[in-house]
PDB file of N, CA and C in Angstrom:
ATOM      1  N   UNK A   1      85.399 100.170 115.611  1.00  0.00           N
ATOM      2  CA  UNK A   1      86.192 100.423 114.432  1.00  0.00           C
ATOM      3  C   UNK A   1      85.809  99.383 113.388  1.00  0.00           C
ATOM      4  N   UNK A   2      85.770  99.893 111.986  1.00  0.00           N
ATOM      5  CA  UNK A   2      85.379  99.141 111.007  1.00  0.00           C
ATOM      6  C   UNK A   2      86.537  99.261 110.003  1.00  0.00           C
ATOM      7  N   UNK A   3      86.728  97.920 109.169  1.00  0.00           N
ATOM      8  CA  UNK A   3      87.685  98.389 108.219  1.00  0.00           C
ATOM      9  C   UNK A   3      87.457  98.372 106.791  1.00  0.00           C
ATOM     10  N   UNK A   4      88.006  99.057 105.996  1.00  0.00           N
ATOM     11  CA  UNK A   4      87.470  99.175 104.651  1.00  0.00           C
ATOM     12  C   UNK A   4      88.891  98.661 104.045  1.00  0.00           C
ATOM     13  N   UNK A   5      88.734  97.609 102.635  1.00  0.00           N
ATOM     14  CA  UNK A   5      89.676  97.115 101.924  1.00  0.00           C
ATOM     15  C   UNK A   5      89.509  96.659 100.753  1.00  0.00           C
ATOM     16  N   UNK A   6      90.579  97.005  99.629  1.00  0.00           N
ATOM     17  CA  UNK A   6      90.230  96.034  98.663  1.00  0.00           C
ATOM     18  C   UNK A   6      89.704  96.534  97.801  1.00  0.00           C
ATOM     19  N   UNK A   7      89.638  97.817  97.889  1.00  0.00           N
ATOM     20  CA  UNK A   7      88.888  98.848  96.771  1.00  0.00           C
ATOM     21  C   UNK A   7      89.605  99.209  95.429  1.00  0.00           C
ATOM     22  N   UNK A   8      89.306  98.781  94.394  1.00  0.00           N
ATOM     23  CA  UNK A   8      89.790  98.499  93.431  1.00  0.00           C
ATOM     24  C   UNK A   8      88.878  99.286  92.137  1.00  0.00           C
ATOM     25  N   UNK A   9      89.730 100.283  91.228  1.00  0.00           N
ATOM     26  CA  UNK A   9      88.784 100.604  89.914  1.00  0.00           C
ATOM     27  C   UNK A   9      89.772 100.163  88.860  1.00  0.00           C
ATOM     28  N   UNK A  10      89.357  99.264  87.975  1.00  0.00           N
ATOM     29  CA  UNK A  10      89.800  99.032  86.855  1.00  0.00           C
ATOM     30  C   UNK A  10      90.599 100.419  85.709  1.00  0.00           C
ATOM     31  N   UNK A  11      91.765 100.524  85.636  1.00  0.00           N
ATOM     32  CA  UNK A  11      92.734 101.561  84.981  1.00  0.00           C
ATOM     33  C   UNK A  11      91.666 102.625  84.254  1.00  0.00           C
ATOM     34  N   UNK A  12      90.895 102.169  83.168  1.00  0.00           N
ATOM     35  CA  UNK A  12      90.244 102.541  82.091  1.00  0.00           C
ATOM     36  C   UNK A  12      88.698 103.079  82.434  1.00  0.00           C
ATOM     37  N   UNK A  13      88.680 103.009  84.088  1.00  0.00           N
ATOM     38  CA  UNK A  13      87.139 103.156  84.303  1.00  0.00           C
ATOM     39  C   UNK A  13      87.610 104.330  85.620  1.00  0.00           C
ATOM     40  N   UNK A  14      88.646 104.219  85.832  1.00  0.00           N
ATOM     41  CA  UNK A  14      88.922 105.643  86.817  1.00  0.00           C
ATOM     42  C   UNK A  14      88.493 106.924  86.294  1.00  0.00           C
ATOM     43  N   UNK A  15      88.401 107.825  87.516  1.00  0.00           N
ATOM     44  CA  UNK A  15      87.795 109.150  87.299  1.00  0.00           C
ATOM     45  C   UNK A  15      86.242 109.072  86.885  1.00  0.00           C
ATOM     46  N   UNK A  16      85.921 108.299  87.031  1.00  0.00           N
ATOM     47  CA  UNK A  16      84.206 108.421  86.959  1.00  0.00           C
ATOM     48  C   UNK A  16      83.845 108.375  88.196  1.00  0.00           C
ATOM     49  N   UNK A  17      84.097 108.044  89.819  1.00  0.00           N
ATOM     50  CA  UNK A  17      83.668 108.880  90.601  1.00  0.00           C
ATOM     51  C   UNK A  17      83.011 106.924  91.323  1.00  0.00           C
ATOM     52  N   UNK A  18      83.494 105.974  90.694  1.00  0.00           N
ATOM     53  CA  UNK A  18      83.647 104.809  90.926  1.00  0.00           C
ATOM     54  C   UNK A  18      83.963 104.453  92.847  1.00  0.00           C
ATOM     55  N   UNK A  19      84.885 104.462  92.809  1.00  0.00           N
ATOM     56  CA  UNK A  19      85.492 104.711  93.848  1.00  0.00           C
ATOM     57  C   UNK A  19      84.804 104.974  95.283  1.00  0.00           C
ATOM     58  N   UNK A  20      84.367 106.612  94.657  1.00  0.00           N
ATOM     59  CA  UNK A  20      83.343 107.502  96.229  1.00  0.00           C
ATOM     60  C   UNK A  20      82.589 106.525  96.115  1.00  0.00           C
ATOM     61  N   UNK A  21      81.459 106.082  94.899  1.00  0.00           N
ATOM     62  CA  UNK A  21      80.245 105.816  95.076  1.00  0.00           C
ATOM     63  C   UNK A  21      80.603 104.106  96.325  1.00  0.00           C
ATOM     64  N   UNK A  22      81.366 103.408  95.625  1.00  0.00           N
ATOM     65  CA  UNK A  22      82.002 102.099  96.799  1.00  0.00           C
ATOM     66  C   UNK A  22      81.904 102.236  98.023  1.00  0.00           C
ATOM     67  N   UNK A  23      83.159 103.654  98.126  1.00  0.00           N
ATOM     68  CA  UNK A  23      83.563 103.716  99.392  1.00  0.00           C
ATOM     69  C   UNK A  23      82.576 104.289 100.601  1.00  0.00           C
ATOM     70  N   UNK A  24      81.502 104.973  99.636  1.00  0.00           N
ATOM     71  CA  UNK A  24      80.156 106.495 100.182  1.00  0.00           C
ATOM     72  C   UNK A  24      79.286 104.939 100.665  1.00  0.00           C
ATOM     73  N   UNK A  25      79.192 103.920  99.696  1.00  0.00           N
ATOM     74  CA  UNK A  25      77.815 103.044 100.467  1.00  0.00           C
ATOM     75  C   UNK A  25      78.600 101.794 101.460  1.00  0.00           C
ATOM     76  N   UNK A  26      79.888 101.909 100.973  1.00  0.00           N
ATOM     77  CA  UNK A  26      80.388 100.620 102.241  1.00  0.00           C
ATOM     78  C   UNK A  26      80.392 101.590 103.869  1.00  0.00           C
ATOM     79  N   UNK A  27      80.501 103.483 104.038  1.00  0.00           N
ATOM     80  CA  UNK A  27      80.464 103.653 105.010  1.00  0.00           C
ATOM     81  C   UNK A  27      79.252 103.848 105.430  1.00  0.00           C
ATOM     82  N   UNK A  28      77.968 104.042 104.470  1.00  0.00           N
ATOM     83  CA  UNK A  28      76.565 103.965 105.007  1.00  0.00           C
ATOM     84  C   UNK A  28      76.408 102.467 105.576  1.00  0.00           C
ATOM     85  N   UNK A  29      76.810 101.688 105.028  1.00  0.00           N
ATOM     86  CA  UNK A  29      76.445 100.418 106.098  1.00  0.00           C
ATOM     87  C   UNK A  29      76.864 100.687 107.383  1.00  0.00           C
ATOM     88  N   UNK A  30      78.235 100.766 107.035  1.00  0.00           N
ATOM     89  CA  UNK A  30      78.984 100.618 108.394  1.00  0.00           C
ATOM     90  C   UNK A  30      78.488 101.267 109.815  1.00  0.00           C
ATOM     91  N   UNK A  31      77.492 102.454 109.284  1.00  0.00           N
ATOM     92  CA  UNK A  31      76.928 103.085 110.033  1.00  0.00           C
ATOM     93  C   UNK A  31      76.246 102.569 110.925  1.00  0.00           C
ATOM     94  N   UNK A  32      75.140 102.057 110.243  1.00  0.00           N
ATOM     95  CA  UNK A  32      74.076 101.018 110.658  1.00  0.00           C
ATOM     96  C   UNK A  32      74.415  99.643 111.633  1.00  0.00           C
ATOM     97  N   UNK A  33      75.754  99.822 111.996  1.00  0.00           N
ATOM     98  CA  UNK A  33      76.394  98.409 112.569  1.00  0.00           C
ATOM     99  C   UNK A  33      76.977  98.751 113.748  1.00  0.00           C
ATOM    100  N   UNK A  34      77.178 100.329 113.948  1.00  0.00           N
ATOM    101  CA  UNK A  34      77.478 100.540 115.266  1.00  0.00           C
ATOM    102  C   UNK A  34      79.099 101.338 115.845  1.00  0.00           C
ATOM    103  N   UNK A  35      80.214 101.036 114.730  1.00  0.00           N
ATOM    104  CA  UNK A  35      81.359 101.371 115.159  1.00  0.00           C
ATOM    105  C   UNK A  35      81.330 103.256 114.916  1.00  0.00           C
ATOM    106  N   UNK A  36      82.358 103.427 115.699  1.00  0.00           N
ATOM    107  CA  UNK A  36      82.266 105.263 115.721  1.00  0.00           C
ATOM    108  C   UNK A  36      82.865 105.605 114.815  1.00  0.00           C
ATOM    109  N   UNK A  37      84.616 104.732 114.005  1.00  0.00           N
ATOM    110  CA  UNK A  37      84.936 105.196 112.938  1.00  0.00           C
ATOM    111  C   UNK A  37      85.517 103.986 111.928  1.00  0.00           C
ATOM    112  N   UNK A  38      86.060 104.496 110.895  1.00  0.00           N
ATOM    113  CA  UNK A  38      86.123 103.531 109.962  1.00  0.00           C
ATOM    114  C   UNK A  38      88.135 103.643 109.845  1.00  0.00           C
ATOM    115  N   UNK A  39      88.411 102.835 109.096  1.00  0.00           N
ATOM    116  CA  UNK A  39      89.647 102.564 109.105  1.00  0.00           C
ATOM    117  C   UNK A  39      90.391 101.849 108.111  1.00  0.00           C
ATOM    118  N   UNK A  40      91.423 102.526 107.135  1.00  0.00           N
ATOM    119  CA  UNK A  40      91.897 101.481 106.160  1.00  0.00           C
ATOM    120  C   UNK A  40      93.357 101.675 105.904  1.00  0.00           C
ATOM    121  N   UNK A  41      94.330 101.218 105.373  1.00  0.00           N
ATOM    122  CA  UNK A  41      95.668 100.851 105.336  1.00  0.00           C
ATOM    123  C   UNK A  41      95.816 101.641 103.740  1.00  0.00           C
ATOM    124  N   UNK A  42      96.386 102.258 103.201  1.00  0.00           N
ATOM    125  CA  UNK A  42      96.997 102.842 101.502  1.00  0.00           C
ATOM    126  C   UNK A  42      97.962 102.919 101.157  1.00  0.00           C
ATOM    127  N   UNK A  43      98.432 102.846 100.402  1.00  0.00           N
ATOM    128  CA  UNK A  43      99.885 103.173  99.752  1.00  0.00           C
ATOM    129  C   UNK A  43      99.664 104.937  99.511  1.00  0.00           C
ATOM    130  N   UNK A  44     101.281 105.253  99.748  1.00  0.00           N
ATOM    131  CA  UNK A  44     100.952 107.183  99.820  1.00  0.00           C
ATOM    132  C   UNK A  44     100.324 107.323  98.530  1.00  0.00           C
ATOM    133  N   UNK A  45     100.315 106.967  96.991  1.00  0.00           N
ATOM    134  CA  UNK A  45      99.703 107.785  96.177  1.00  0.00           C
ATOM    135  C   UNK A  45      98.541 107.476  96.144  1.00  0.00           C
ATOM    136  N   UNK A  46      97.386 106.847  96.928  1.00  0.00           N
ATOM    137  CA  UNK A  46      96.252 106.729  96.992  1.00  0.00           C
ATOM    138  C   UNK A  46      95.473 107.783  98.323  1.00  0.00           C
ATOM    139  N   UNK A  47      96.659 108.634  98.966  1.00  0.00           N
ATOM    140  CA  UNK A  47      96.164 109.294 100.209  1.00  0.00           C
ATOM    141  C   UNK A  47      95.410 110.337  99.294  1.00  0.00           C
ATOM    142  N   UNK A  48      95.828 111.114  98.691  1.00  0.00           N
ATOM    143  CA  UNK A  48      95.194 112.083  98.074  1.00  0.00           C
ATOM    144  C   UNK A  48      93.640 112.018  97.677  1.00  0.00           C
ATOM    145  N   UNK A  49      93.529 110.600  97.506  1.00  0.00           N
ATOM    146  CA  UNK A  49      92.093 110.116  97.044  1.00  0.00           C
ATOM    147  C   UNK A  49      91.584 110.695  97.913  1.00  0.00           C
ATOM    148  N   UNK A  50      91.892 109.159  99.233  1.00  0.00           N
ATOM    149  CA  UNK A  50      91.049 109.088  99.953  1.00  0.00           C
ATOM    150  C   UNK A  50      90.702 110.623 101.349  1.00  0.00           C
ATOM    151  N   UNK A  51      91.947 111.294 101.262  1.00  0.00           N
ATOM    152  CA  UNK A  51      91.907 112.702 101.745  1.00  0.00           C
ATOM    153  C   UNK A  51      90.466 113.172 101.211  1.00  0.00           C
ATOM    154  N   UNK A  52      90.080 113.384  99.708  1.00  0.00           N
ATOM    155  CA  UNK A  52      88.909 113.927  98.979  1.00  0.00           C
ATOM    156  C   UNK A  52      87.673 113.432  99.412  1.00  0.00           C
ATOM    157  N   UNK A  53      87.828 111.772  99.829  1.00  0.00           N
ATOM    158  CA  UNK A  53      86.827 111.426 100.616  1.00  0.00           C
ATOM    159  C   UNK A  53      86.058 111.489 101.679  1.00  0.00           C
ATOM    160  N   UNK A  54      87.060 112.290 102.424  1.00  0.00           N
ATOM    161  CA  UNK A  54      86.877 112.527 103.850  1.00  0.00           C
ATOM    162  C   UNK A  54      87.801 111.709 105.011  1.00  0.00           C
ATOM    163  N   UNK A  55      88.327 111.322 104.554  1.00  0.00           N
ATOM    164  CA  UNK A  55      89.303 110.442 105.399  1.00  0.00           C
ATOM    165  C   UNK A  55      90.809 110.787 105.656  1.00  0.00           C
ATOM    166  N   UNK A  56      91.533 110.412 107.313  1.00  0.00           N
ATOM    167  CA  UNK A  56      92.523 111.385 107.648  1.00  0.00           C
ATOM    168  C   UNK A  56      93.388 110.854 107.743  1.00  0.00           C
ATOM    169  N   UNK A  57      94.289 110.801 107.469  1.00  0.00           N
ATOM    170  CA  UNK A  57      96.083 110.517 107.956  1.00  0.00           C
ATOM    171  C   UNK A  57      96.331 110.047 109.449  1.00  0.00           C
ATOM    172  N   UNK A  58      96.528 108.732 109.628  1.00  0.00           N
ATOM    173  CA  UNK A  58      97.194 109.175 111.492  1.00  0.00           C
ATOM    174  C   UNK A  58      98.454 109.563 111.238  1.00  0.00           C
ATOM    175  N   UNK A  59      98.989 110.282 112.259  1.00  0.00           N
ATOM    176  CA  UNK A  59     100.627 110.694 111.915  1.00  0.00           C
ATOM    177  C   UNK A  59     101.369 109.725 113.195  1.00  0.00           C
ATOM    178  N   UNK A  60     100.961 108.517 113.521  1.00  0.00           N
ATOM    179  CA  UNK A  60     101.301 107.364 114.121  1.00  0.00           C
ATOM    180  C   UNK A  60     101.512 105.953 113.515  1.00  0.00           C
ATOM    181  N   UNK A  61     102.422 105.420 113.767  1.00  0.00           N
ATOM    182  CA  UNK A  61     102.429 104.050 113.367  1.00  0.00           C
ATOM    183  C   UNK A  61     101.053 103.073 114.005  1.00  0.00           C
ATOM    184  N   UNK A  62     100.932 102.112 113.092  1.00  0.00           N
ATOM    185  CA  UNK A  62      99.266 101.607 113.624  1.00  0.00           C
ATOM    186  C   UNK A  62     100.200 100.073 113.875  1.00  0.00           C
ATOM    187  N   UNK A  63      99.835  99.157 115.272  1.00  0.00           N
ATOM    188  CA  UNK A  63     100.419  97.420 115.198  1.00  0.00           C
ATOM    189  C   UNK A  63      99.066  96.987 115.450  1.00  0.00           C
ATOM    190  N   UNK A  64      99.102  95.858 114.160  1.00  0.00           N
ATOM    191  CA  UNK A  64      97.991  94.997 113.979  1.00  0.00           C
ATOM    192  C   UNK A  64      98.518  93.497 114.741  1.00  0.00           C
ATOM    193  N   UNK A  65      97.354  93.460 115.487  1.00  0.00           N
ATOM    194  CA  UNK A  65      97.569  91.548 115.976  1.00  0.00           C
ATOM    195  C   UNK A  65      97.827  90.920 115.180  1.00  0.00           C
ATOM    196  N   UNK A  66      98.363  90.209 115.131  1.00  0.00           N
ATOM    197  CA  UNK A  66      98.328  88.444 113.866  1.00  0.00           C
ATOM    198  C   UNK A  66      97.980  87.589 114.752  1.00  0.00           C
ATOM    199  N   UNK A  67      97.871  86.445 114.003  1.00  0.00           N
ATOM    200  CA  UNK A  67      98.236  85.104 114.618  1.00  0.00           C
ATOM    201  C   UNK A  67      99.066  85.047 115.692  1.00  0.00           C
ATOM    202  N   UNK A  68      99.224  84.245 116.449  1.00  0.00           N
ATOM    203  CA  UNK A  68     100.527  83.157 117.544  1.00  0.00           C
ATOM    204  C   UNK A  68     100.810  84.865 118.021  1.00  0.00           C
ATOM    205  N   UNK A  69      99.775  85.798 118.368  1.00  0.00           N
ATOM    206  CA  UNK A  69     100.295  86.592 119.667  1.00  0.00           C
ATOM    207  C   UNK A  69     100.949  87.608 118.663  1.00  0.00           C
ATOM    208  N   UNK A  70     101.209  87.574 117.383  1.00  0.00           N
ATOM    209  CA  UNK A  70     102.303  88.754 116.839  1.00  0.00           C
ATOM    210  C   UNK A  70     101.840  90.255 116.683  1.00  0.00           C
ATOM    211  N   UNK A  71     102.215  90.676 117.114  1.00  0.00           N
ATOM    212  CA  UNK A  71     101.944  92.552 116.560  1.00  0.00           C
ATOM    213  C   UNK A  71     102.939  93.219 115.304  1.00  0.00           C
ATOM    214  N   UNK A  72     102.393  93.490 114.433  1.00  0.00           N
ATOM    215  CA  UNK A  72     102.701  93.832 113.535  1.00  0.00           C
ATOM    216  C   UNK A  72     102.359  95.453 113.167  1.00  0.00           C
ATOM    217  N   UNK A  73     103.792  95.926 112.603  1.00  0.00           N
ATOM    218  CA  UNK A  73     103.506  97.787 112.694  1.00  0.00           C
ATOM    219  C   UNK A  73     103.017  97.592 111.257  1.00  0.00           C
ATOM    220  N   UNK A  74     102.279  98.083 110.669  1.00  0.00           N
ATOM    221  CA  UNK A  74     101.404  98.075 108.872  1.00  0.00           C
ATOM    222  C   UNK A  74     102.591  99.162 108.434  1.00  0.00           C
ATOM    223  N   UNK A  75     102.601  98.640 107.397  1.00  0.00           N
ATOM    224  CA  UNK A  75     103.757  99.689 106.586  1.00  0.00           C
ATOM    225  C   UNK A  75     103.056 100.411 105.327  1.00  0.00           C
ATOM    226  N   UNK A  76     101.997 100.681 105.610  1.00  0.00           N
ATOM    227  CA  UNK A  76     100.809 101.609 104.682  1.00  0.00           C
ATOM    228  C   UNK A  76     100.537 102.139 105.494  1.00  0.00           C
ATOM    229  N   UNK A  77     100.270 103.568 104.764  1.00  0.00           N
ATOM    230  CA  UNK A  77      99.441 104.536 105.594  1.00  0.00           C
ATOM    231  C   UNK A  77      97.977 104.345 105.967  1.00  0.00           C
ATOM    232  N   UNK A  78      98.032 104.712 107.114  1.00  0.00           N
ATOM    233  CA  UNK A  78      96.867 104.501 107.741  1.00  0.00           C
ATOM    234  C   UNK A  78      95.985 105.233 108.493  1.00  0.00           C
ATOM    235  N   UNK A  79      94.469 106.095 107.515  1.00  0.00           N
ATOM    236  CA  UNK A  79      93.495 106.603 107.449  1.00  0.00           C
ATOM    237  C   UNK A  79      92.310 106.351 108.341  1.00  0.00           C
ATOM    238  N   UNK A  80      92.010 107.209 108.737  1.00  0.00           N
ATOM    239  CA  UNK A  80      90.300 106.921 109.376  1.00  0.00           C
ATOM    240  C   UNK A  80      89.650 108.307 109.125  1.00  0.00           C
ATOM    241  N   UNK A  81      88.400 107.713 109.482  1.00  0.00           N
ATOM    242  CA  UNK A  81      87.404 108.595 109.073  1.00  0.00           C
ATOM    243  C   UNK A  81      85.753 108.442 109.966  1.00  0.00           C
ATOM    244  N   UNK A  82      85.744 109.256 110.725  1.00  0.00           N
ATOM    245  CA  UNK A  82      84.236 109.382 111.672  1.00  0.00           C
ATOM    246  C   UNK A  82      83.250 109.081 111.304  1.00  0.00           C
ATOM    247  N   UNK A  83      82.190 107.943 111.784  1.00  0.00           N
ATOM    248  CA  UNK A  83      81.341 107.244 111.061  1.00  0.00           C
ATOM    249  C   UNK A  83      80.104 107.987 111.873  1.00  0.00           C
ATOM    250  N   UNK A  84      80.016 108.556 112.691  1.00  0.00           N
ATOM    251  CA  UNK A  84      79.497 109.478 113.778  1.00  0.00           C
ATOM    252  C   UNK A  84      79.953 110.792 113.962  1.00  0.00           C
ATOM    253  N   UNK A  85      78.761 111.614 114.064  1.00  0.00           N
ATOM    254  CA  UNK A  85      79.284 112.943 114.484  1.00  0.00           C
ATOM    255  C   UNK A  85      80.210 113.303 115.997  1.00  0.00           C
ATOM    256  N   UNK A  86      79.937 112.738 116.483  1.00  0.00           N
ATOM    257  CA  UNK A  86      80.048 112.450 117.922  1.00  0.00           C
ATOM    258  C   UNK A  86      81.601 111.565 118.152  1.00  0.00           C
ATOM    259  N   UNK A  87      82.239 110.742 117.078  1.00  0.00           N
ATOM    260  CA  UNK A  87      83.259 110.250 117.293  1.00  0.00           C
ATOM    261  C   UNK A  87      84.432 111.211 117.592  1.00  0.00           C
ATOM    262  N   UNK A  88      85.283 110.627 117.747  1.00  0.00           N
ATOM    263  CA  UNK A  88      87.149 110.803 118.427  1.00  0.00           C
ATOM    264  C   UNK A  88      87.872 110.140 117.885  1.00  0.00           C
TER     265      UNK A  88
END
């Protein structure tokens, strides 16, 4: 699993397609590195995007490790997307 974050288009430069082109070459790397899928955290009005991208909804809560042992449930929705044909 790989994670994608931090993807950001400036207000005035959205809808130019900014975005895919980021998100299209951060998952061609990711490719090249071995994990089966990719994985990122959104706030709901950004699902729609990333839906267009190719990327899916879990309909599960996701708990991230922290520090000192903690598990933490993410309170963003949380997307993946098959970096392999062959993934699950």
């Amino acid at each position: 699993m790989v994670g994608v974050g931090g993807v950001a288009v400036a207000p005035g430069m959205q809808g130019q397609g900014l975005a895919r082109l980021v998100v299209t070459a951060a998952l061609d790397h990711a490719r090249t590195v071995g994990p089966q899928q990719a994985l990122l955290f959104r706030r709901p009005p950004l699902v729609p995007l990333y839906r267009r991208l190719g990327w899916h909804p879990l309909d599960t809560d996701v708990r991230v490790e922290q520090p000192e042992d903690r598990l933490v449930t993410m309170p963003l929705r949380t997307m993946v997307t098959p970096l392999r044909d062959d993934a699950r």
